[in-house]
Protein backbone atom coordinates (compact mmCIF):
# COMPACT_ATOMS: atom_id res chain seq x y z
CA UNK A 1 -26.99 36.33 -6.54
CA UNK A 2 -26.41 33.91 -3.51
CA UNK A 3 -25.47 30.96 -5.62
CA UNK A 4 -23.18 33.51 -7.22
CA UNK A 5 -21.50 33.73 -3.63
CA UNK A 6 -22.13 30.60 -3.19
CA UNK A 7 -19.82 29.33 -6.00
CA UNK A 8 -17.47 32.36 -4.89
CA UNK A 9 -16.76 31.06 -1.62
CA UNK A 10 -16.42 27.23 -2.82
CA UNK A 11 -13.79 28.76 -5.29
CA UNK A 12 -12.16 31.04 -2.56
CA UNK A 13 -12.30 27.86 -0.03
CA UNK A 14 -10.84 25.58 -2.22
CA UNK A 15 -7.96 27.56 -3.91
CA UNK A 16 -5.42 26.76 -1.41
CA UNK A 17 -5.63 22.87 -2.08
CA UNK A 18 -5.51 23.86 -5.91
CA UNK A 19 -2.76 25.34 -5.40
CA UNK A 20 -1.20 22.52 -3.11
CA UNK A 21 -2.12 19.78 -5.73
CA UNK A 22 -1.39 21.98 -8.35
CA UNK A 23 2.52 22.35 -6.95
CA UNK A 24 3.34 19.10 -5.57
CA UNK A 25 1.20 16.53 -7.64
CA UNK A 26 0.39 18.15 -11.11
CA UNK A 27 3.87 20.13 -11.88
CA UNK A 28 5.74 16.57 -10.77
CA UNK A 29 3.65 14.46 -12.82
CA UNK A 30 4.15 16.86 -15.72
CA UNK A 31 7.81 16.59 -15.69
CA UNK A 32 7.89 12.54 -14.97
CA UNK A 33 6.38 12.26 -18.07
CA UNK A 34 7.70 14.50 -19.98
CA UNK A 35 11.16 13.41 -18.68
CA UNK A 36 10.11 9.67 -19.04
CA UNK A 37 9.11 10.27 -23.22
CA UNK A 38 12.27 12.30 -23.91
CA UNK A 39 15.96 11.21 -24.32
CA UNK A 40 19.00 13.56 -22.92
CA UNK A 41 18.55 15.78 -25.80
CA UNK A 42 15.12 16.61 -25.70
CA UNK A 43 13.93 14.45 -28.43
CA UNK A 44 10.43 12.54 -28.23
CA UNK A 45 11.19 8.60 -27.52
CA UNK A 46 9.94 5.83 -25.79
CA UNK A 47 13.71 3.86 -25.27
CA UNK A 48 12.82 4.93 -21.41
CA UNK A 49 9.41 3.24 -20.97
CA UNK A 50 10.65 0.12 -23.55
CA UNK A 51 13.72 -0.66 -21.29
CA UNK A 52 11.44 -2.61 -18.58
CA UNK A 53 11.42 -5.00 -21.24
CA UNK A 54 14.88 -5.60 -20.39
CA UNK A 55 15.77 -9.08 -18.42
CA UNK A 56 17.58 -6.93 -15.45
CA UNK A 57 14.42 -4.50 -15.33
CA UNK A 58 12.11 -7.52 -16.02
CA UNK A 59 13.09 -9.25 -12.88
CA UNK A 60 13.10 -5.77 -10.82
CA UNK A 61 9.69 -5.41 -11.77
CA UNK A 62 7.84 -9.22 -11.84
CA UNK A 63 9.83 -9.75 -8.20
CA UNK A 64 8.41 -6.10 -6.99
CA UNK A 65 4.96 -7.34 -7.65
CA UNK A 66 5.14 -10.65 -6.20
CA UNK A 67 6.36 -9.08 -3.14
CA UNK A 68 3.35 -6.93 -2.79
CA UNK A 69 1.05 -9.33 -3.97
CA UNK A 70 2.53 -11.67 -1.18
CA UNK A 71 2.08 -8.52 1.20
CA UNK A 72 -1.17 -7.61 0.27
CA UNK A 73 -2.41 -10.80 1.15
CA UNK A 74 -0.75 -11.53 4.05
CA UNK A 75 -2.38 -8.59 5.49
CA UNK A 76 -5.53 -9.06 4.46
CA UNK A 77 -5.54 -12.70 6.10
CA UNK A 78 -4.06 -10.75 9.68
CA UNK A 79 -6.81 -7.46 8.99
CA UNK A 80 -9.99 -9.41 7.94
CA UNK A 81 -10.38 -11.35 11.10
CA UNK A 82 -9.12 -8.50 13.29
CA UNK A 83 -11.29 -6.32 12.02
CA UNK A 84 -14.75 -8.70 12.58
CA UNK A 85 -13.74 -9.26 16.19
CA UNK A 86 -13.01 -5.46 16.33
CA UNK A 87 -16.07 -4.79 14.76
CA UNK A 88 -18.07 -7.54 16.82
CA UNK A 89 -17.29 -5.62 19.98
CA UNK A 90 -19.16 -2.90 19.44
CA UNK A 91 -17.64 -0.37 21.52
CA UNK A 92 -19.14 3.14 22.03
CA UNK A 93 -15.99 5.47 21.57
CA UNK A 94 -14.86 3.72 18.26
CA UNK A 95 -11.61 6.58 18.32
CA UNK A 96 -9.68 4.23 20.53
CA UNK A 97 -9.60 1.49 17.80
CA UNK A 98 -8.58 4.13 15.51
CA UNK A 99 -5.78 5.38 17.74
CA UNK A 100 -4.56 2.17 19.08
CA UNK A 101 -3.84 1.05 14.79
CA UNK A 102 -2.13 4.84 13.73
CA UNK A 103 -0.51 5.33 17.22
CA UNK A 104 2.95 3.06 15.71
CA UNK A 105 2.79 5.30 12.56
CA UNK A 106 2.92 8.32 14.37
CA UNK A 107 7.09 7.07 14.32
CA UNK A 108 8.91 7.86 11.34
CA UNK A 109 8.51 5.21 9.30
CA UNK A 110 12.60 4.78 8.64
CA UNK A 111 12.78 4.19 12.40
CA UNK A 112 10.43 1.57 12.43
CA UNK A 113 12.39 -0.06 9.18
CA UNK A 114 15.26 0.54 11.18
CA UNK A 115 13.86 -1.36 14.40
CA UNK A 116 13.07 -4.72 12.53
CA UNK A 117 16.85 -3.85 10.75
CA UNK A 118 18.40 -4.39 14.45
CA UNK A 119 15.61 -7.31 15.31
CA UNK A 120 16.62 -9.39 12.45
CA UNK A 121 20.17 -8.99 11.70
CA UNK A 122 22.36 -11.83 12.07
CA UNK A 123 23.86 -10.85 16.20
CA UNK A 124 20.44 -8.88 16.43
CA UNK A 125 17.63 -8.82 19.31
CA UNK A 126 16.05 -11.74 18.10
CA UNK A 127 18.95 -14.43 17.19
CA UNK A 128 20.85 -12.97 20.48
CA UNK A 129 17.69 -14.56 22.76
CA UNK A 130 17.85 -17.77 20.33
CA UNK A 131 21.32 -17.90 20.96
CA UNK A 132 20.99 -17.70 24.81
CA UNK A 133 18.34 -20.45 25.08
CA UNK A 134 20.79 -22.53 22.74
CA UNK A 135 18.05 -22.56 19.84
CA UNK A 136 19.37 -22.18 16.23
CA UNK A 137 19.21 -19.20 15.08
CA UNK A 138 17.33 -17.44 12.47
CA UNK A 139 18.77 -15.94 8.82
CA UNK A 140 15.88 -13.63 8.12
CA UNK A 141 18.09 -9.90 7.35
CA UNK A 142 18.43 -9.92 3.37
CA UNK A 143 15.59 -12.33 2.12
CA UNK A 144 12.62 -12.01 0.42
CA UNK A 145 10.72 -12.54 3.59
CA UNK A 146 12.27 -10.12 5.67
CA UNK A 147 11.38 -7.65 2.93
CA UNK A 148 7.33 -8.74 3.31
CA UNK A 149 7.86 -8.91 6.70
CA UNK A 150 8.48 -4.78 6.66
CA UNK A 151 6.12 -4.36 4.29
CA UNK A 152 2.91 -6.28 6.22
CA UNK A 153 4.27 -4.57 9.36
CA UNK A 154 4.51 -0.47 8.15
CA UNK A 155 1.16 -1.17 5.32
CA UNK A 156 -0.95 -3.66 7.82
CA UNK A 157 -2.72 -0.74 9.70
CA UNK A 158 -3.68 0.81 5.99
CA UNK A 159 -5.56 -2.72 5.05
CA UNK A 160 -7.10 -2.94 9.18
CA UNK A 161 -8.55 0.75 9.22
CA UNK A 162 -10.82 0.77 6.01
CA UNK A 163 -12.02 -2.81 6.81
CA UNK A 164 -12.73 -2.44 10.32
CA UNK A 165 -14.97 0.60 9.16
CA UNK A 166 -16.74 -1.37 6.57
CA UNK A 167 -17.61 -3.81 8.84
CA UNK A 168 -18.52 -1.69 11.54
CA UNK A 169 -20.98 0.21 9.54
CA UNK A 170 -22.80 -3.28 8.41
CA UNK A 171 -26.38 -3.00 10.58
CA UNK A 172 -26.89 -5.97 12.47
CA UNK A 173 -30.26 -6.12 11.96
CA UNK A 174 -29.27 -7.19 8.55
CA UNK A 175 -27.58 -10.25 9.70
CA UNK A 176 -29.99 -11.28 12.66
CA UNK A 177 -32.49 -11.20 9.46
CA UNK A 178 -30.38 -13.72 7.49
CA UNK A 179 -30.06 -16.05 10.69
CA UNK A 180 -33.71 -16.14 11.35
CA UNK A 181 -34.02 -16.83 7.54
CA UNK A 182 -32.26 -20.20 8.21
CA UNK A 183 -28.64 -19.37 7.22
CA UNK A 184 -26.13 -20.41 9.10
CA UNK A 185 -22.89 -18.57 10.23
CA UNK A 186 -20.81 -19.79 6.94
CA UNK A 187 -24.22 -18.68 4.65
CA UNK A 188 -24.46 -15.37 6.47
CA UNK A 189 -20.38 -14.73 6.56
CA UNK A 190 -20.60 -15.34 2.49
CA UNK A 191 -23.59 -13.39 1.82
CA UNK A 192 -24.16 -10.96 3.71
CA UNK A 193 -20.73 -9.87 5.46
CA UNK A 194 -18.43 -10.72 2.95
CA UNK A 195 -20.15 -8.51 -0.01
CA UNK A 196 -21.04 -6.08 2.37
CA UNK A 197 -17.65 -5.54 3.45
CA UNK A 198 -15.86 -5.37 -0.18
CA UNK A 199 -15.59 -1.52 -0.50
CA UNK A 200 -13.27 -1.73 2.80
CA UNK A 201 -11.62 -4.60 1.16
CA UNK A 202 -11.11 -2.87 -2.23
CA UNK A 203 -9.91 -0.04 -0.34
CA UNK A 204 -7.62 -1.67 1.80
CA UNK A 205 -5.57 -3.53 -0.97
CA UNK A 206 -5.32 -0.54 -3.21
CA UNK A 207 -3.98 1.25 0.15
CA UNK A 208 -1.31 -1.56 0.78
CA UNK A 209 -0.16 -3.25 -2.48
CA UNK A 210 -0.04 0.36 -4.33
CA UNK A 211 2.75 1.89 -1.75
CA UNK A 212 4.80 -1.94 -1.37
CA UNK A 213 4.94 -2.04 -5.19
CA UNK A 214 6.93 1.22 -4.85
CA UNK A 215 8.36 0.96 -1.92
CA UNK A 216 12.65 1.12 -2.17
CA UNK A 217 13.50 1.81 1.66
CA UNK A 218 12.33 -1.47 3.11
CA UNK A 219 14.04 -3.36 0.27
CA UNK A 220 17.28 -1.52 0.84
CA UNK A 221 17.22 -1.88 4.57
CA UNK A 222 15.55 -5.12 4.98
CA UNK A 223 17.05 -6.78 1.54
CA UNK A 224 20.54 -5.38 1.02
CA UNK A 225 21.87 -4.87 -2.05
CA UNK A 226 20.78 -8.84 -3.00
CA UNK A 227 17.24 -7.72 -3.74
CA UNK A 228 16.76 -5.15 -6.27
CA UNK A 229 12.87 -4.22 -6.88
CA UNK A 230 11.98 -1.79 -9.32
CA UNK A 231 11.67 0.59 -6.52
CA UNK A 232 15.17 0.49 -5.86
CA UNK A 233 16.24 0.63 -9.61
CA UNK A 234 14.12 4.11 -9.87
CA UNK A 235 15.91 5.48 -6.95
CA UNK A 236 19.50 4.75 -8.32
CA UNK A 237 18.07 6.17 -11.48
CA UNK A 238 17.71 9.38 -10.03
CA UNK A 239 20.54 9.82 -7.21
CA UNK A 240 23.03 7.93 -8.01
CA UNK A 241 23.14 7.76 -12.31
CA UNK A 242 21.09 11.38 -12.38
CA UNK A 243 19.52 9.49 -15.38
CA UNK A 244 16.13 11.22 -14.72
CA UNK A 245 15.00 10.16 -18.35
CA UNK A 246 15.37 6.82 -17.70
CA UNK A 247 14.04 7.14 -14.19
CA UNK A 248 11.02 8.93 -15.78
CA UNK A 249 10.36 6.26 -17.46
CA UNK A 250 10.02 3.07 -15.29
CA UNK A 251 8.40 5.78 -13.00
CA UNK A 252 5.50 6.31 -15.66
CA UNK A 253 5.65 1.93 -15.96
CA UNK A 254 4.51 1.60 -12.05
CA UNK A 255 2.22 4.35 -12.82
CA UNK A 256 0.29 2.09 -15.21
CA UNK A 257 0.20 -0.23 -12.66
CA UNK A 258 -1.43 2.11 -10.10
CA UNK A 259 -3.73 3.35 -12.82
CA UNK A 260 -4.78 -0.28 -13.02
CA UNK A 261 -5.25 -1.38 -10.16
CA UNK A 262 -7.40 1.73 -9.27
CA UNK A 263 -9.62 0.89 -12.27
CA UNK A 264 -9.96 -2.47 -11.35
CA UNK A 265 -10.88 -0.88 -7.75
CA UNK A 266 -13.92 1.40 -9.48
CA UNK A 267 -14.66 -1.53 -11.44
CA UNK A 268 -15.40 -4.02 -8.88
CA UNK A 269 -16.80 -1.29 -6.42
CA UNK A 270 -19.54 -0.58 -8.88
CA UNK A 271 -20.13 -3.99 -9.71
CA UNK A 272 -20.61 -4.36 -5.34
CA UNK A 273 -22.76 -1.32 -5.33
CA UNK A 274 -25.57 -3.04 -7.41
């Protein structure tokens, strides 16, 4: 009779995310796909999904993932180190660190697009104190590099967070063991830190390279209309061309890329575990 109530109450405590998930991730995913393997008439196809074979869509999509490649790694070089000396503090009230890292994205995140917009433009902040100083000035607005530059500054606190924590939770007496073993900092670093800390790493590149491989508003504010990702080819696909099938379908494309990179993810993670 109690685990009767037991599994009652679970059930009764847990319908209102069931319902959430239910409406906004289920429902959606339902009609991507079944948007994505239709044509305009309703007839069963796979034109949508094929059409990233396309050289236009091609080039969207290969340039999309170098990008976040590029920014994946670039914050993991800025996070890792970061988050040892972070970690290698040891402070009491660990909140602080965890404040001082979401405190920026408490600002909507098109305002803080928007701020490195106005930083890097061509008679922006940052080329008007070149300019002053008589220094050349910088063409950053509308490259490639201004668009990782948006992406490793809006995604770095997603790769610092889940690191940080990984590290933090190593015990030292772990490492102290290793040193009085004979290993040396680089030994320890390799085997000890570095595999202990791989879950946080995992977790941090599935958290960054996942949203800049669909990101659209950097590109668009940060690229122009000279760089096209995939993300921005989805988005004109749905508001501008109201071709939802076709939209659907690269849609369900960077969803087998998500799928894959969180299997690699598990993968890997159990492969750390043992």
């Amino acid at each position: 009779m109690k685990l009767f109530k037991s599994r009652k109450t679970s059930a009764l405590m847990s319908s209102p995310y069931i319902a959430w998930a239910t409406i906004f991730i289920i429902i959606p995913l339902c009609m991507v796909i079944y948007y994505g393997i239709t044509d305009s008439n309703g007839q069963l196809t796979f034109d949508n999904i094929t059409t990233i074979a396309k050289p236009g869509y091609l080039k969207a999509l290969i340039r999309s993932v170098e990008l976040a490649l590029i920014s994946t790694l670039v914050c993991f070089i800025l996070a890792y180190p970061l988050g040892m000396i972070l970690a290698g503090m040891k402070l009491k009230n660990n909140s602080y660190i965890v404040t001082l890292f979401i405190l920026p994205m408490w600002m909507n995140f098109l305002l803080r697009t928007l701020t490195w917009m106005t930083l890097l433009e061509g008679k922006g902040v940052i080329n008007t104190i070149l300019d002053f100083f008589h220094l050349p000035t910088m063409k950053i607005i509308n490259t490639p590099g201004a668009i990782v530059l948006g992406m490793v500054y809006n995604f770095l606190p997603f790769m610092i967070l889940p690191i940080y924590n990984s590290l933090n939770s190593i015990d030292e007496n772990v490492i102290n063991a290793a040193k009085d073993l004979g290993a040396d900092n680089l030994q320890t670093f390799l085997r000890i830190t570095l595999p202990l800390s791989l879950p946080g790493i995992l977790s941090g590149i599935t958290m960054v390279f996942i949203p800049a491989l669909t990101t659209f508003a950097i590109s668009t504010m940060l690229g122009g209309s000279k760089i096209l990702l995939i993300g921005n080819i989805i988005e004109q696909e749905f508001t501008q061309l109201y071709d939802w099938n076709l939209g659907s379908g690269l849609s369900i494309v960077l969803m087998l890329f998500i799928l894959l990179n969180m299997i690699i993810e598990s993968v890997s993670s159990k492969k750390g575990d043992r």
